[in-house]
C-alpha atoms as a PDB file:
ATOM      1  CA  UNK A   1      27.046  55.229 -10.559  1.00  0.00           C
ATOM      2  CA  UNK A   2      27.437  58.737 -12.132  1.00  0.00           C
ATOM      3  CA  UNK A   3      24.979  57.619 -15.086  1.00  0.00           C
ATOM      4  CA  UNK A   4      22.483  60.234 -16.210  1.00  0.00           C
ATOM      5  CA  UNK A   5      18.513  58.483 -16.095  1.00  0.00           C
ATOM      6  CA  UNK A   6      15.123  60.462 -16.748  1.00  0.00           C
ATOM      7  CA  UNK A   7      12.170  59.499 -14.305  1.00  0.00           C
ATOM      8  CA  UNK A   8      13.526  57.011 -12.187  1.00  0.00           C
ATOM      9  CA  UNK A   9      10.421  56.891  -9.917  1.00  0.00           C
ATOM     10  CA  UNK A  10      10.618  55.293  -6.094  1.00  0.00           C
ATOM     11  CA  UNK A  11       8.474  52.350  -5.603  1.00  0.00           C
ATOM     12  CA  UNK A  12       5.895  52.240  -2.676  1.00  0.00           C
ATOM     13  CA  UNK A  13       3.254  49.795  -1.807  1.00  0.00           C
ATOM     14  CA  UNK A  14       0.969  53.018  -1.865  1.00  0.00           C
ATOM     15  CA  UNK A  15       2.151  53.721  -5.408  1.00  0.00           C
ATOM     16  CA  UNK A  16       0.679  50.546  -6.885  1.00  0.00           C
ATOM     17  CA  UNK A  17       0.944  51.558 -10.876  1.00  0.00           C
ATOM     18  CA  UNK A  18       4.347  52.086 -10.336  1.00  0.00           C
ATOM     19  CA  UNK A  19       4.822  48.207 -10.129  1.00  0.00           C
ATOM     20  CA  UNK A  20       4.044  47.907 -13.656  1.00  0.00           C
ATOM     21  CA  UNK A  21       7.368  49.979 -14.559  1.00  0.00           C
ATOM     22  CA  UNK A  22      10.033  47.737 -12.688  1.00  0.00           C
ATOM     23  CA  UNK A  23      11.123  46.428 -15.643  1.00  0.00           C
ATOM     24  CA  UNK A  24      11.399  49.471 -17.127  1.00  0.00           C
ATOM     25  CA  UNK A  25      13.407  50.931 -14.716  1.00  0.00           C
ATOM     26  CA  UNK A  26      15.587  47.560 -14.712  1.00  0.00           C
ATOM     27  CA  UNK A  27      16.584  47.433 -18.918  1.00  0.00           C
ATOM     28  CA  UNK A  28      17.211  51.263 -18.356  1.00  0.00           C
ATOM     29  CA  UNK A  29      19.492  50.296 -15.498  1.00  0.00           C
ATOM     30  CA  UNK A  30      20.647  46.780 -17.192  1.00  0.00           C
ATOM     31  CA  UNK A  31      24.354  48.302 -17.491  1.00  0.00           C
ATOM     32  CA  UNK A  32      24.267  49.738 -14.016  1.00  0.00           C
ATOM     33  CA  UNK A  33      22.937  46.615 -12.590  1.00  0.00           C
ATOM     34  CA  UNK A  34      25.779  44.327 -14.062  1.00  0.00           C
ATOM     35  CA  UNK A  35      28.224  46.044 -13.157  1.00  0.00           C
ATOM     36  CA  UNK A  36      26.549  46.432  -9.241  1.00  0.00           C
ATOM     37  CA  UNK A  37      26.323  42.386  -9.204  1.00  0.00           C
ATOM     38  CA  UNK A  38      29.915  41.952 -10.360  1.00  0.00           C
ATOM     39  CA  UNK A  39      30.991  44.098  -7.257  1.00  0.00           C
ATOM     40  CA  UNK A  40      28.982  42.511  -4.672  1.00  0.00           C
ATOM     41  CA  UNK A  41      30.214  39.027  -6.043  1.00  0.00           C
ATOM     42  CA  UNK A  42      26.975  37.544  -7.364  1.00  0.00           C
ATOM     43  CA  UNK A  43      28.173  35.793 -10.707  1.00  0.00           C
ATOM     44  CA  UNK A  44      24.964  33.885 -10.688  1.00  0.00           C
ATOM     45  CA  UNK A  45      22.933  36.955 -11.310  1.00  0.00           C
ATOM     46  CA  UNK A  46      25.177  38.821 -13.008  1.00  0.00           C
ATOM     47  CA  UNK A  47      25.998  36.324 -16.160  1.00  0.00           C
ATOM     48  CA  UNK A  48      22.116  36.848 -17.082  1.00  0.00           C
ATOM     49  CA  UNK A  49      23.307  40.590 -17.899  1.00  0.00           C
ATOM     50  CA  UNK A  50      25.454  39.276 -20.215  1.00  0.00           C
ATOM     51  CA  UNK A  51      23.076  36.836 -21.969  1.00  0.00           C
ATOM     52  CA  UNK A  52      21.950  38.236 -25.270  1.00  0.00           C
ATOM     53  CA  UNK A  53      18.968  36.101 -25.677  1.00  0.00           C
ATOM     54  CA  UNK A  54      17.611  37.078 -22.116  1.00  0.00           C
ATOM     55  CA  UNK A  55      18.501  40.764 -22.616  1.00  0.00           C
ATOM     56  CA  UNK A  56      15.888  40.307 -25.019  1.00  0.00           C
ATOM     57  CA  UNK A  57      13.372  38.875 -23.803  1.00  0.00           C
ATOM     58  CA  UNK A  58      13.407  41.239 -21.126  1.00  0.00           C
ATOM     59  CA  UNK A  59      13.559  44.127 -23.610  1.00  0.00           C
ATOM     60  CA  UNK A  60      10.086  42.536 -25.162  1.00  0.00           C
ATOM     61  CA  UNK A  61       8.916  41.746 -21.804  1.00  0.00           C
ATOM     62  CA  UNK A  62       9.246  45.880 -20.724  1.00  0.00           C
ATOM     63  CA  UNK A  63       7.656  46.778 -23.778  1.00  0.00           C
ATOM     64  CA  UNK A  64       4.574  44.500 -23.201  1.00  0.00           C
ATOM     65  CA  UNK A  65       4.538  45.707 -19.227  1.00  0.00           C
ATOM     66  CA  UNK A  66       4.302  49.405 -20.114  1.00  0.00           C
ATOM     67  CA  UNK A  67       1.890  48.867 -23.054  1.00  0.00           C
ATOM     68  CA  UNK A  68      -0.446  47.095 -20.296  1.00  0.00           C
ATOM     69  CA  UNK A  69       0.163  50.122 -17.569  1.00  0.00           C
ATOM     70  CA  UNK A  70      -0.562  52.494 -20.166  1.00  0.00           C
ATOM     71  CA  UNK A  71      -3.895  50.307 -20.398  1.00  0.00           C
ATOM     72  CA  UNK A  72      -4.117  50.225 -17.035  1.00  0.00           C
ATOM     73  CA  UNK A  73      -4.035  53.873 -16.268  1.00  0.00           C
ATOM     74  CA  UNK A  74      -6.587  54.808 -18.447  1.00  0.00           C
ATOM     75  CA  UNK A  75      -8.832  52.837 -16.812  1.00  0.00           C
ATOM     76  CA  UNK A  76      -8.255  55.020 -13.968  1.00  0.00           C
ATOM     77  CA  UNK A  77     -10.347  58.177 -12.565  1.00  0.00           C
ATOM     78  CA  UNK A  78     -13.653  58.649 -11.230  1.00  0.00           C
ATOM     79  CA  UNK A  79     -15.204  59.850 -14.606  1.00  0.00           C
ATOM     80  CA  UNK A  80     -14.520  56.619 -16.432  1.00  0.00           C
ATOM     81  CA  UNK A  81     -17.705  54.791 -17.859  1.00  0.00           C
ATOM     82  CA  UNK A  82     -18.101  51.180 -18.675  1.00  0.00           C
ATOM     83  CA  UNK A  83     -18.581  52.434 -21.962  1.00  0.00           C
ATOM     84  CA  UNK A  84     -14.884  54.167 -22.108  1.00  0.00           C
ATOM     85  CA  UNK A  85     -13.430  50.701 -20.278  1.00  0.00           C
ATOM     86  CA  UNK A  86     -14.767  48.863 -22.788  1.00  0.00           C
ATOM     87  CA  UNK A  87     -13.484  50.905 -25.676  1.00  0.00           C
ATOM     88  CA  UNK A  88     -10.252  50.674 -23.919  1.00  0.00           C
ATOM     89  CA  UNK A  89     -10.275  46.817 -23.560  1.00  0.00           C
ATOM     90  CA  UNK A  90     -11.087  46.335 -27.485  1.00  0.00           C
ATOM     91  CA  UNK A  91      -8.546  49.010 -28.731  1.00  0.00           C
ATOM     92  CA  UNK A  92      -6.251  46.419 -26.678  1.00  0.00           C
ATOM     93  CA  UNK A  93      -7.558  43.555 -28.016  1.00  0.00           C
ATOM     94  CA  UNK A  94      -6.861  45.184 -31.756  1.00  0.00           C
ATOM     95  CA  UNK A  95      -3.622  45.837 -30.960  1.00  0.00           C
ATOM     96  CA  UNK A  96      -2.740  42.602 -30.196  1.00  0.00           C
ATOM     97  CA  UNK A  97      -3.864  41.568 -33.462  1.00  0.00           C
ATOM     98  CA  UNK A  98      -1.504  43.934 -34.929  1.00  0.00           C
ATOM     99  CA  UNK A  99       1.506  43.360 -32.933  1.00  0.00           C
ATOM    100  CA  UNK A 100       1.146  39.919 -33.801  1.00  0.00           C
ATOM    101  CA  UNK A 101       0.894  40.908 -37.545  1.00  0.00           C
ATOM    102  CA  UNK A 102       4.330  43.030 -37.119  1.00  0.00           C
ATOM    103  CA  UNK A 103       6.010  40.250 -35.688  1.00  0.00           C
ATOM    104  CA  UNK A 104       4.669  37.830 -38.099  1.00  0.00           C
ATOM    105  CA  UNK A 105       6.264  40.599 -40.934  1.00  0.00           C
ATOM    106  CA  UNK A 106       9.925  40.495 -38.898  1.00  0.00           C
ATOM    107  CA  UNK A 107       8.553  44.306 -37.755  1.00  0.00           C
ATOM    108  CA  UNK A 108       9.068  45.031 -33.885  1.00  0.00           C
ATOM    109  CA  UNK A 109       9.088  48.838 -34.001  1.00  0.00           C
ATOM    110  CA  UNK A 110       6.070  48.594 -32.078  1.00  0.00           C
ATOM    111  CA  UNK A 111       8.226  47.071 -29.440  1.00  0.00           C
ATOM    112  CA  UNK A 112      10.998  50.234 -29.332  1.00  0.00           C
ATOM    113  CA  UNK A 113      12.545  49.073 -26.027  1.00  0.00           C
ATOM    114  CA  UNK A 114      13.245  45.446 -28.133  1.00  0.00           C
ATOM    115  CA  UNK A 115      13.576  47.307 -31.680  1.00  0.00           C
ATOM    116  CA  UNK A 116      16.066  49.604 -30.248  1.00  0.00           C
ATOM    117  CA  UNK A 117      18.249  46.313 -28.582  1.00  0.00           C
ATOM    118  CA  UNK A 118      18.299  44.420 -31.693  1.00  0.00           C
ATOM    119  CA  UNK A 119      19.304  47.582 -33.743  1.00  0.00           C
ATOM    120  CA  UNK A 120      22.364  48.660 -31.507  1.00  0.00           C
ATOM    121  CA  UNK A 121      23.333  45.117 -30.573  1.00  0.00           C
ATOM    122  CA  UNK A 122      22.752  44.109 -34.574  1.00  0.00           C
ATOM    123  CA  UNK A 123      21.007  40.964 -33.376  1.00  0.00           C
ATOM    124  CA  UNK A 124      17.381  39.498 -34.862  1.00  0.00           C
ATOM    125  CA  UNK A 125      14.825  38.300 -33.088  1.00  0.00           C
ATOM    126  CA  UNK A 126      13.914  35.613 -35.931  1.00  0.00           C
ATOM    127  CA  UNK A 127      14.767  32.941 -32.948  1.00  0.00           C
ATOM    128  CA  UNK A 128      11.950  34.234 -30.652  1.00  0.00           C
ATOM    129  CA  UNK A 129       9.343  34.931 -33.322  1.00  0.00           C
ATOM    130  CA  UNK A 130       7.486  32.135 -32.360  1.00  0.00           C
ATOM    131  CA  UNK A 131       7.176  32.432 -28.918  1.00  0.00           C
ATOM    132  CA  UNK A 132       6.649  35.955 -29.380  1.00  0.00           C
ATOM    133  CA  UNK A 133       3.376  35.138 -31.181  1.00  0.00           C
ATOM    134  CA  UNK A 134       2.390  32.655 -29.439  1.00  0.00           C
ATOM    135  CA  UNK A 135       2.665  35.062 -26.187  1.00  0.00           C
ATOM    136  CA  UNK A 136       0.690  37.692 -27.427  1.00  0.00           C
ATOM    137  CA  UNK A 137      -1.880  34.896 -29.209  1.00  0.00           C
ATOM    138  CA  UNK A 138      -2.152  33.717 -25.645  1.00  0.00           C
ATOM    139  CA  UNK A 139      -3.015  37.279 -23.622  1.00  0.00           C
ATOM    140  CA  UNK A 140      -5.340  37.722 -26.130  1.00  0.00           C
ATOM    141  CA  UNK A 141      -7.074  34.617 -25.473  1.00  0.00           C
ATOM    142  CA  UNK A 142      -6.786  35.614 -21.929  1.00  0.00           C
ATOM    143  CA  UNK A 143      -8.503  38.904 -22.659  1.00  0.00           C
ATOM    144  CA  UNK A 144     -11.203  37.617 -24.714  1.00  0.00           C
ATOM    145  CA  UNK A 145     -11.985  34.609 -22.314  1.00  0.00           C
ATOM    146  CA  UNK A 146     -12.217  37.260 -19.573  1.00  0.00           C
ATOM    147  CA  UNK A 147     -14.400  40.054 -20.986  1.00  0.00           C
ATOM    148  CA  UNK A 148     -16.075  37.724 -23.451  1.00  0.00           C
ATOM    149  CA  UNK A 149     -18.429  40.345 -24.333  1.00  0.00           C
ATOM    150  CA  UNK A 150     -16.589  43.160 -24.443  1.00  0.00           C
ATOM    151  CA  UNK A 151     -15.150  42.116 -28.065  1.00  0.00           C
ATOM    152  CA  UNK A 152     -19.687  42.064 -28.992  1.00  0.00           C
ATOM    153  CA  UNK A 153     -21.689  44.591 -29.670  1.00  0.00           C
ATOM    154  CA  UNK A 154     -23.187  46.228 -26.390  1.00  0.00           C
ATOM    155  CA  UNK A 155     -27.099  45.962 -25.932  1.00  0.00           C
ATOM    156  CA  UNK A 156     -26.505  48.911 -24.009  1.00  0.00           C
ATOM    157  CA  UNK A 157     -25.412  50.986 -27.114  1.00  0.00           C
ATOM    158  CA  UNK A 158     -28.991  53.154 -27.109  1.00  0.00           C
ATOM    159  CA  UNK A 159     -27.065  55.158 -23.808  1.00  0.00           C
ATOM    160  CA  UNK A 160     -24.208  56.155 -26.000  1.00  0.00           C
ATOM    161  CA  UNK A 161     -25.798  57.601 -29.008  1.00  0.00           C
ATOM    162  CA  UNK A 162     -29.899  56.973 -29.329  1.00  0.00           C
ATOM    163  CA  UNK A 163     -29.888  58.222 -32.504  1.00  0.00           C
ATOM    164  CA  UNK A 164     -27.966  55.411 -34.397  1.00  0.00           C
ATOM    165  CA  UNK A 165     -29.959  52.535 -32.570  1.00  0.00           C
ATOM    166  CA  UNK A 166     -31.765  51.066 -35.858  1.00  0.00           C
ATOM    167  CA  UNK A 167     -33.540  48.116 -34.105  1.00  0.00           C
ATOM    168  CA  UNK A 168     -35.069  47.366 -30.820  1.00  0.00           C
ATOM    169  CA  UNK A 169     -32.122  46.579 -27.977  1.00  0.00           C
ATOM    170  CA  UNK A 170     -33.437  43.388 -26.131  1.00  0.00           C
ATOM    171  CA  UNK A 171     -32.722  45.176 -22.656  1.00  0.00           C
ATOM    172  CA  UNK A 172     -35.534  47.437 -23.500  1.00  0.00           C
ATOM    173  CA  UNK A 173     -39.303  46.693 -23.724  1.00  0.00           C
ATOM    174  CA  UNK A 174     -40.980  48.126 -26.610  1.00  0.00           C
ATOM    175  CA  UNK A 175     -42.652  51.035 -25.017  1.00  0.00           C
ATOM    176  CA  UNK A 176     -39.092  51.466 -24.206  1.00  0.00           C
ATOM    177  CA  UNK A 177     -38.315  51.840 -27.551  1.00  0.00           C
ATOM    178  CA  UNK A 178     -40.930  53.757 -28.953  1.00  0.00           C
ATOM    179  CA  UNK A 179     -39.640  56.730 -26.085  1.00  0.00           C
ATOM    180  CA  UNK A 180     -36.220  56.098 -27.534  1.00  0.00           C
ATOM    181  CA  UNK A 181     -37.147  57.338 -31.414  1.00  0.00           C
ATOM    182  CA  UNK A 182     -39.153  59.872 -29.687  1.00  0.00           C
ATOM    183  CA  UNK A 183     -36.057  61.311 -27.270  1.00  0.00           C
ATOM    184  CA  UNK A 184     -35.797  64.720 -27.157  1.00  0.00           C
ATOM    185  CA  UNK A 185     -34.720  66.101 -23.507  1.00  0.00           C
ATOM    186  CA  UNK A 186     -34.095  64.511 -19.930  1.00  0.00           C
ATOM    187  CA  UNK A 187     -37.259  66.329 -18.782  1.00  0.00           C
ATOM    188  CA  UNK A 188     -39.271  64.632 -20.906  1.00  0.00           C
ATOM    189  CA  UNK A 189     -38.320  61.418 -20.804  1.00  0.00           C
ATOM    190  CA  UNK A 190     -37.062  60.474 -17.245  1.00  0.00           C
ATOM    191  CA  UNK A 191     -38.073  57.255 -17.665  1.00  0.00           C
ATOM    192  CA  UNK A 192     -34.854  56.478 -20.507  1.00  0.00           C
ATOM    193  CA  UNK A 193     -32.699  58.794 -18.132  1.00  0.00           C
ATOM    194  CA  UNK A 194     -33.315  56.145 -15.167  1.00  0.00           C
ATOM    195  CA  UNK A 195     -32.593  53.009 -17.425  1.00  0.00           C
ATOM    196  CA  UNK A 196     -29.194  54.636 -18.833  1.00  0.00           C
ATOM    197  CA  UNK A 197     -28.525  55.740 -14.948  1.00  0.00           C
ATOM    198  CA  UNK A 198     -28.556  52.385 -13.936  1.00  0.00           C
ATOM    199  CA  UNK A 199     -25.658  51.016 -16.350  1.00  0.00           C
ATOM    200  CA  UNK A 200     -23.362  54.195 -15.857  1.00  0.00           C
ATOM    201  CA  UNK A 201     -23.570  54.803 -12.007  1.00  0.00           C
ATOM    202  CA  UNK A 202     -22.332  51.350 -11.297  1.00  0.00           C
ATOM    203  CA  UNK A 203     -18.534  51.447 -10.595  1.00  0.00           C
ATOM    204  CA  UNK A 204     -16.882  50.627 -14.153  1.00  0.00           C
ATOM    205  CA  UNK A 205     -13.346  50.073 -12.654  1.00  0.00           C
ATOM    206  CA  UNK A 206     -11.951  49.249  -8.927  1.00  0.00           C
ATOM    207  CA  UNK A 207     -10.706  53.218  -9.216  1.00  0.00           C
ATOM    208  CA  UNK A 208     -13.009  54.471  -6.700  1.00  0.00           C
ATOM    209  CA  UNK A 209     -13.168  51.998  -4.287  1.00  0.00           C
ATOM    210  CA  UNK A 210      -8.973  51.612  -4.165  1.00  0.00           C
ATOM    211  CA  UNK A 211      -8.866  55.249  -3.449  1.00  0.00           C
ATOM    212  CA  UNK A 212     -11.732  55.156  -0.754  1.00  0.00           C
ATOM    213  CA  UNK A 213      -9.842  52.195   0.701  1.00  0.00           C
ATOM    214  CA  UNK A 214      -6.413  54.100   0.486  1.00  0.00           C
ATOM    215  CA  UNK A 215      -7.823  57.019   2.303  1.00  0.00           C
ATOM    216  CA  UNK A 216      -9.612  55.081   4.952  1.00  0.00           C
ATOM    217  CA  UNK A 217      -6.292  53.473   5.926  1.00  0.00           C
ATOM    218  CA  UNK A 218      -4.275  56.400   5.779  1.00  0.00           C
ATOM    219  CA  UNK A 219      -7.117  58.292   8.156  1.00  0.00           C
ATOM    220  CA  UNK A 220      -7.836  55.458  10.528  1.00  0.00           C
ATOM    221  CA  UNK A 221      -4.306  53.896  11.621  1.00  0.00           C
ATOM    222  CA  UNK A 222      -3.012  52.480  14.774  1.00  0.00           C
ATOM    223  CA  UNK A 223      -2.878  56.061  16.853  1.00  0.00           C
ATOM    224  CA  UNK A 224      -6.860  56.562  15.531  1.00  0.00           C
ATOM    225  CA  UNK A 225      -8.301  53.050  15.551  1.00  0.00           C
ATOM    226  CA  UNK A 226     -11.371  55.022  17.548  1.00  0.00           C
ATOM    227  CA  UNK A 227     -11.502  57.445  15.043  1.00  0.00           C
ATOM    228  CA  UNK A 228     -15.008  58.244  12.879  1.00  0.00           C
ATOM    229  CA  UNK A 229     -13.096  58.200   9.606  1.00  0.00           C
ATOM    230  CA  UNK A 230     -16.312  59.194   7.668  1.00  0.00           C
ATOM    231  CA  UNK A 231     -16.210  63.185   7.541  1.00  0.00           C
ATOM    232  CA  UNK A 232     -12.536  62.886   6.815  1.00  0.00           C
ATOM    233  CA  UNK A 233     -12.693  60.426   4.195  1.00  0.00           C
ATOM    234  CA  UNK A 234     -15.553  62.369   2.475  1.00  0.00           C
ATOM    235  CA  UNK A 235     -13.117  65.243   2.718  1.00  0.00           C
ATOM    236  CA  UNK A 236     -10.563  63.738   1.055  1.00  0.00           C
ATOM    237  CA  UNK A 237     -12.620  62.464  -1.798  1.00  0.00           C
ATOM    238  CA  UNK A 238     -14.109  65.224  -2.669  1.00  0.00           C
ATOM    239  CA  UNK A 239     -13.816  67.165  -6.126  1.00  0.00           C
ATOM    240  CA  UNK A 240     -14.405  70.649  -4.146  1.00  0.00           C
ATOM    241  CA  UNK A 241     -11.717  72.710  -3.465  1.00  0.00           C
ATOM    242  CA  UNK A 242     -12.404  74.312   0.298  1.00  0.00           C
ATOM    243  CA  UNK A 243     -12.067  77.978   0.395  1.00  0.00           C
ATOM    244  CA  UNK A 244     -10.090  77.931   3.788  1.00  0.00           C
ATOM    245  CA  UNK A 245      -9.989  81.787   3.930  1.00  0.00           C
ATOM    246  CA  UNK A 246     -13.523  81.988   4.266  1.00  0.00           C
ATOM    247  CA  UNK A 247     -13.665  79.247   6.292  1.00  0.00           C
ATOM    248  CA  UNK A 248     -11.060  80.789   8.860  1.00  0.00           C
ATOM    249  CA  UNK A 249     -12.899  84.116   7.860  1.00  0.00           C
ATOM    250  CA  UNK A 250     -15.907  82.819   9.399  1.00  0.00           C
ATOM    251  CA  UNK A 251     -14.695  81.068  12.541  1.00  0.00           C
ATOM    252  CA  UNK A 252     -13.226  84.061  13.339  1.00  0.00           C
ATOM    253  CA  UNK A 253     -15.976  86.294  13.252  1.00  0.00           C
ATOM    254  CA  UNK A 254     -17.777  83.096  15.256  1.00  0.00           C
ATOM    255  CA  UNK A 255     -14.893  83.835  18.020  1.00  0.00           C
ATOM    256  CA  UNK A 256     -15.282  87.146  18.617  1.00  0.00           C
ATOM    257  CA  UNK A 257     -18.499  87.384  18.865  1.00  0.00           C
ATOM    258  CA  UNK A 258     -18.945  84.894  21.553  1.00  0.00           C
ATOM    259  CA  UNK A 259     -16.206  86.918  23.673  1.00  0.00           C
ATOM    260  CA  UNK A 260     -18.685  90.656  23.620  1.00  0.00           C
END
């Protein structure tokens, strides 16, 4: 409609962290969208563009969406530890606790999509407080009740940083231990190397198997359902970067040489 927007991404199935900016992209378009329902007749749909109240609980709504997405993506990538997803998770859970502190103080510019609509619309929020709170009181409960150790100190600490452990971790015997205050190099002490291998090799998000599963679907499809997807997949998610060049290079020199 001739209205200027910044990053107004398509949504695909395959793009599956894009869902968690729809309603972004729907309070950006709010204005756009009216004014589309109006023309296509839909007075229904179109009086909730009108409705303060629901303006802003959508506006609070976007806010908590992205703030989650942003959580969510940086729980991404195949280098993430349990140890950097559980950081994550209780930097989220303290933020909670502080959001609900804001709102208890009449303070929502950590919300700016909702601090911006109250300030250009000259509307409060003082209405919504409650259920505010009681929203974010609620996915914090949620969080909690669903990594209920994540908000605990880790047994596994020792992996992190040996040199602050000050008393023995139950997950390790006390011969364990004793090679802990001794730690030095990997060499030397392969046995500690092994025990810390086994809590950081296991997969710490679904990252890696999503992609795996994404590429195995977009190898093997309806024209390849014979197909040995394996060398292409491991192709595909691979870190190295094939020097094609030398790989023509040499196929070439493979060619001619058959032909003397």
């Amino acid at each position: 409609m001739g209205s200027d927007h910044h990053n107004l991404l398509l949504h695909t199935e395959i793009r599956w962290l894009s869902r968690g900016k729809v309603l972004d992209r729907l309070f950006e378009l709010r204005e756009e969208v009216k004014l589309f329902l109006e023309e296509q007749k839909k007075p229904k749909l179109s009086e909730w563009f009108h409705d303060e109240d629901w303006l802003l609980k959508l506006a609070y709504l976007t806010d908590m969406f992205t703030k989650l997405n942003e959580t969510n993506l940086s729980l991404q990538g195949k280098n993430i530890t349990i140890f950097q997803a559980r950081d994550k998770i209780k930097a989220l859970i303290k933020k909670l606790d502080f959001w609900i502190q804001c709102v208890e103080e009449d303070d929502f510019s950590c919300f700016p999509r909702l601090n911006q609509f109250l300030v250009e619309n000259e509307v409060t929020a003082t209405l919504h407080q409650d259920k505010i709170k009681e929203h974010l009181k609620s996915l914090k409960s949620e969080l909690t009740k669903y990594f209920p150790n994540f908000t605990e100190d880790s047994e596994d600490a020792w992996i992190r940083d040996p040199f602050t452990v000050e008393k023995k971790p139950k997950s390790l015997r006390a011969i364990d231990y004793e090679l802990l205050l001794e730690i030095t190099i990997e060499e030397e002490y392969g046995t500690m190397t092994k025990k810390a291998m086994r809590v950081l090799l296991p997969f710490s998000t679904t990252y890696l198997c999503e992609t795996g599963f994404s590429a195995y679907t977009r190898t093997k499809d309806v024209f390849r359902n014979k197909l040995n997807a394996a060398p292409d997949i491991r192709i595909q998610l691979s870190d190295i970067t094939p020097d094609l060049t030398a790989v023509m290079k040499g196929s070439m020199q493979k060619y001619h040489s058959s032909h003397h």
